[in-house]
N, C-alpha and C. Protein backbone atom coordinates (compact mmCIF):
# COMPACT_ATOMS: atom_id res chain seq x y z
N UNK A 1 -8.22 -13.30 -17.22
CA UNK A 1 -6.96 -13.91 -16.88
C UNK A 1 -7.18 -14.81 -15.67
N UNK A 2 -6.40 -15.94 -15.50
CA UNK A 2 -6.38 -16.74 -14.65
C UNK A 2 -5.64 -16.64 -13.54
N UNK A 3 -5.94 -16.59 -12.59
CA UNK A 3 -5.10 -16.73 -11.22
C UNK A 3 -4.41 -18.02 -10.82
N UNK A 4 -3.37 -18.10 -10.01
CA UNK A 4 -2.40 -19.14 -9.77
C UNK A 4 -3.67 -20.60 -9.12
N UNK A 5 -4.56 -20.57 -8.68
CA UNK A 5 -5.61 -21.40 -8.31
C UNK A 5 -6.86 -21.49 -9.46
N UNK A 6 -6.07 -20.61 -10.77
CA UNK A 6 -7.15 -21.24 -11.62
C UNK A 6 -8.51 -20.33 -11.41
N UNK A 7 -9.10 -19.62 -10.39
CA UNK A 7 -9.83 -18.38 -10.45
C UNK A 7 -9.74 -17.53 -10.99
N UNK A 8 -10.24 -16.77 -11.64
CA UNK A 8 -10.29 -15.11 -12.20
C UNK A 8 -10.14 -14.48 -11.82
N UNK A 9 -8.56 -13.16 -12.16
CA UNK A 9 -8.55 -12.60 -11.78
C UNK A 9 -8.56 -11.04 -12.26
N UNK A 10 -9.06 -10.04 -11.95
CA UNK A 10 -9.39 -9.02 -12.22
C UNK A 10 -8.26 -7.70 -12.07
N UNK A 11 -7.55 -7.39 -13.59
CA UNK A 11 -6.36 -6.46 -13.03
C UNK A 11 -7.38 -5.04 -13.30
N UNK A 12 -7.05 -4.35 -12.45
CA UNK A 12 -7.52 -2.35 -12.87
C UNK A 12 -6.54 -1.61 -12.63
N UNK A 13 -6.39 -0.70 -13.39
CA UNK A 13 -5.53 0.37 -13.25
C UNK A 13 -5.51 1.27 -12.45
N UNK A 14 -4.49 1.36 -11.63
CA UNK A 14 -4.53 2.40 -10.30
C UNK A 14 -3.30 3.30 -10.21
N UNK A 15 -3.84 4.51 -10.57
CA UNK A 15 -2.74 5.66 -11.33
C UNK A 15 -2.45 6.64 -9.95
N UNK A 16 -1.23 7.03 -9.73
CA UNK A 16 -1.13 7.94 -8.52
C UNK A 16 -1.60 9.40 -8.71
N UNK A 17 -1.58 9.57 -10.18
CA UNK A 17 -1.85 10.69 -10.43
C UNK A 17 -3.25 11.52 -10.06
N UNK A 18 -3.95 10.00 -10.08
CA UNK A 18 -5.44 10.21 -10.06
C UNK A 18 -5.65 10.51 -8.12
N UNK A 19 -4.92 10.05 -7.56
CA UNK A 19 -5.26 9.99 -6.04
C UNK A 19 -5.51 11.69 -5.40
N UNK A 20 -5.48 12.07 -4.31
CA UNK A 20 -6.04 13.29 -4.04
C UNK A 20 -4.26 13.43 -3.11
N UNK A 21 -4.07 14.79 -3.19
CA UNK A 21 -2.65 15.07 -3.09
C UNK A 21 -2.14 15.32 -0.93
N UNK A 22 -3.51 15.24 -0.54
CA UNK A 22 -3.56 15.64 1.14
C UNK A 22 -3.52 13.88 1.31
N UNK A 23 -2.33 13.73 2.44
CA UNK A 23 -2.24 12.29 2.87
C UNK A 23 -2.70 11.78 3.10
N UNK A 24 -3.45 12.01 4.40
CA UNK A 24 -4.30 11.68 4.94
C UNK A 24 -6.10 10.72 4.13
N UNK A 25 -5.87 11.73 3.24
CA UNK A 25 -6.93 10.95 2.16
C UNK A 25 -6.74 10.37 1.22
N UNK A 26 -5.38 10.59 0.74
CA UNK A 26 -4.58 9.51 -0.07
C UNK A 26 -4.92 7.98 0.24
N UNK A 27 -4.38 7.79 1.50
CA UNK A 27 -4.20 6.68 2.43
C UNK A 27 -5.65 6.20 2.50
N UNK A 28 -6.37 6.88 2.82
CA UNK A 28 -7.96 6.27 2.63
C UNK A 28 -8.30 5.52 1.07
N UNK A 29 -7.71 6.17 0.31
CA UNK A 29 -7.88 5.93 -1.32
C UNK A 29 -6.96 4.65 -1.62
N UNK A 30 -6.08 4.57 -1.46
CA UNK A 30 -4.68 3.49 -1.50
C UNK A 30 -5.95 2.64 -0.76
N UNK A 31 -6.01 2.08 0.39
CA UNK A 31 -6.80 1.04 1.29
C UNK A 31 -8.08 0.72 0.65
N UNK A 32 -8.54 1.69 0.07
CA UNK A 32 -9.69 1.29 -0.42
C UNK A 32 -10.21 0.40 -1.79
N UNK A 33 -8.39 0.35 -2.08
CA UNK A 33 -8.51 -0.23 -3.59
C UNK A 33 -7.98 -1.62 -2.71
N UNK A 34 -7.10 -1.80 -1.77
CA UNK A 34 -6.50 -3.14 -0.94
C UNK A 34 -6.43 -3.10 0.06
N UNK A 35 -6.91 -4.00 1.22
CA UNK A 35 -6.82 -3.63 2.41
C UNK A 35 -5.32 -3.84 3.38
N UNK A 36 -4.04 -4.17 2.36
CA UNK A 36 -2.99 -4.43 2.84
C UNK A 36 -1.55 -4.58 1.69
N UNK A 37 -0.74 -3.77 1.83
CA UNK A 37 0.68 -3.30 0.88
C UNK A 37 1.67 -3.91 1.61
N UNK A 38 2.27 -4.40 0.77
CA UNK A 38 4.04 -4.34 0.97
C UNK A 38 4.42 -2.85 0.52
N UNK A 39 6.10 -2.53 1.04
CA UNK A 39 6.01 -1.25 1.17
C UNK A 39 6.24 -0.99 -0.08
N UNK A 40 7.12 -2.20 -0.98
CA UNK A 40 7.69 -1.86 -2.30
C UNK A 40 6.49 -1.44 -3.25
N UNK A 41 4.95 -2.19 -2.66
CA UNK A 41 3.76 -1.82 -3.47
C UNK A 41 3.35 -0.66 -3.16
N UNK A 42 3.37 -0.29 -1.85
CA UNK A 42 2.86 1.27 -1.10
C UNK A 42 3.59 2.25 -1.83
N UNK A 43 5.07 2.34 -1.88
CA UNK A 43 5.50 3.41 -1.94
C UNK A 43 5.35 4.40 -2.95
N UNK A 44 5.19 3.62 -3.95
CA UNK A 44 5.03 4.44 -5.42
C UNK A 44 3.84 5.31 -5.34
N UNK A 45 3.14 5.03 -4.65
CA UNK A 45 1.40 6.08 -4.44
C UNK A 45 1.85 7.44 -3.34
N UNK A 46 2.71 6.84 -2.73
CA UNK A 46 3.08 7.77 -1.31
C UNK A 46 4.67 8.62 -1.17
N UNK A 47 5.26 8.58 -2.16
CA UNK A 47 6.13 9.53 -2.39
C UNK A 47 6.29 10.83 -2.75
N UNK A 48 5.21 10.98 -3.78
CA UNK A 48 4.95 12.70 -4.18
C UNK A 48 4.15 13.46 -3.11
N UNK A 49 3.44 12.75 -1.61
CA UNK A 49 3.12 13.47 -0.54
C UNK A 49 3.89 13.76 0.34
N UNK A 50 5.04 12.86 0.35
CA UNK A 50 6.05 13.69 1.29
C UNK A 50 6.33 14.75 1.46
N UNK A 51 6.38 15.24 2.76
CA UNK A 51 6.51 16.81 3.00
C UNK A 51 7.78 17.02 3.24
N UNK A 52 8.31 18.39 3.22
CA UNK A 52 9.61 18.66 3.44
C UNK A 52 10.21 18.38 4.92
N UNK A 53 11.08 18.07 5.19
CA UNK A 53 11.64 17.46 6.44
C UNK A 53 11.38 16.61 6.92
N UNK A 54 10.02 15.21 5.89
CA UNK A 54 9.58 14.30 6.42
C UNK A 54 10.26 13.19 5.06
N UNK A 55 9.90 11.78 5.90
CA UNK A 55 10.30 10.83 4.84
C UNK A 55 9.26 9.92 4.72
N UNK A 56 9.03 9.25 3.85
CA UNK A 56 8.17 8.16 3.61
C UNK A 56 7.97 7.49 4.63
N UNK A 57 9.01 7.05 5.45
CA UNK A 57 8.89 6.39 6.66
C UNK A 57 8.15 6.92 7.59
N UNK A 58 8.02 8.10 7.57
CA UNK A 58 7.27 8.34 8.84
C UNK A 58 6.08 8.92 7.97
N UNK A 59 5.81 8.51 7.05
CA UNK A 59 4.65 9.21 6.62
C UNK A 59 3.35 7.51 6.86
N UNK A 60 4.17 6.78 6.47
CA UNK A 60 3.65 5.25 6.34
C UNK A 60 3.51 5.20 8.26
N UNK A 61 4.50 5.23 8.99
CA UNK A 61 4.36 5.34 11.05
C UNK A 61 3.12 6.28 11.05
N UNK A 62 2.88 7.34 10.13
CA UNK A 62 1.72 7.72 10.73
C UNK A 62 0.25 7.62 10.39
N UNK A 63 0.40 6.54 8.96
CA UNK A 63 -1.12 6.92 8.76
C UNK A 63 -1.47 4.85 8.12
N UNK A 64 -0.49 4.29 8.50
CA UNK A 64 -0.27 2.94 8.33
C UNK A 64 -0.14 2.10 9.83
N UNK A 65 -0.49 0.75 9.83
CA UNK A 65 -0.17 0.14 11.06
C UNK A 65 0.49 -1.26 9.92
N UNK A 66 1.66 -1.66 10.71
CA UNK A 66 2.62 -2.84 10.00
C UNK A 66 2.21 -3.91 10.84
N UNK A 67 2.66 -5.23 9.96
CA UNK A 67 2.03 -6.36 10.35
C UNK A 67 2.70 -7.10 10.15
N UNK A 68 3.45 -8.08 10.48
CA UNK A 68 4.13 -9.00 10.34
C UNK A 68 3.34 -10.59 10.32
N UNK A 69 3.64 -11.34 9.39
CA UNK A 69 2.86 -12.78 8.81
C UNK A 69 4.30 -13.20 8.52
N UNK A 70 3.69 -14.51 8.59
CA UNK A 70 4.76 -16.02 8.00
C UNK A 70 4.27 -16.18 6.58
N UNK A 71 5.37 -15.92 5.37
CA UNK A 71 5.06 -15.99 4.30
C UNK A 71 4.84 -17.78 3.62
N UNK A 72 4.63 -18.20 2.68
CA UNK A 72 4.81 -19.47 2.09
C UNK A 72 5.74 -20.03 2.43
N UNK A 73 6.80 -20.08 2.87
CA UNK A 73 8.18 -20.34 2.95
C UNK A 73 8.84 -20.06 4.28
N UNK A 74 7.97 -19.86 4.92
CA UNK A 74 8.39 -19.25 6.55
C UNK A 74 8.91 -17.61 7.01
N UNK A 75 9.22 -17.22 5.95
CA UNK A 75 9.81 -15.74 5.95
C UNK A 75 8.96 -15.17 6.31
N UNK A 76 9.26 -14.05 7.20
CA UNK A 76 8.57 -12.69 7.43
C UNK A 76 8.30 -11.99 6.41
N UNK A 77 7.13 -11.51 6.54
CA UNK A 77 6.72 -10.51 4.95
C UNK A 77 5.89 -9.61 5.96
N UNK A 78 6.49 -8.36 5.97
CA UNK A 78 4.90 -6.98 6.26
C UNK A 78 4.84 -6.25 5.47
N UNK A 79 3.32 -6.05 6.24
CA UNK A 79 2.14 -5.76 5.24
C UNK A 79 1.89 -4.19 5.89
N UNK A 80 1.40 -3.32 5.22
CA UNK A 80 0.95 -2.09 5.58
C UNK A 80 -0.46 -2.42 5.41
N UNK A 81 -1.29 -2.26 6.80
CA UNK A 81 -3.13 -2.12 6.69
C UNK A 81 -3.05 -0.32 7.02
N UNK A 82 -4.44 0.08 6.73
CA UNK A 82 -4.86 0.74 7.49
C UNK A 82 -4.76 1.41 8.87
N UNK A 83 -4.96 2.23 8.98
CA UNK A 83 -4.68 3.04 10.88
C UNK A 83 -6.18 2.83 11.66
């Protein structure tokens, strides 16, 4: 398949099911397939680790650092890297 510049691009399948269920190494696994998420892309991998009395949000504050960039269009877009 072709990418928007006409390069090749390479889709793979990346199943949550398959990830390891302790966060902490989740998050190593998620990064290792991209070195940077939007949250709408993050979240779907990082919801079934939520712990009780915690929320996604602070699960992403603790094992994520956010980033803010000027998108195509001037808009703010962040990105979740790595901790």
């Amino acid at each position: 398949q072709k990418g928007p510049k006409g390069n090749q691009v390479l889709i793979k399948k990346f199943s949550a099911d398959h990830l390891n269920t302790d966060a902490k190494t989740r998050f190593k696994e998620i990064f290792a397939q991209a070195a940077s998420w939007s949250k709408d892309d993050l979240l779907p991998y990082v919801v079934d680790v939520v712990g009780p009395g915690q929320s996604a949000d602070s699960l992403l504050l603790k094992h994520t650092r956010l980033t803010r960039q000027k998108g195509p269009k001037g808009e703010e877009v962040r990105l979740y890297t790595a901790r």
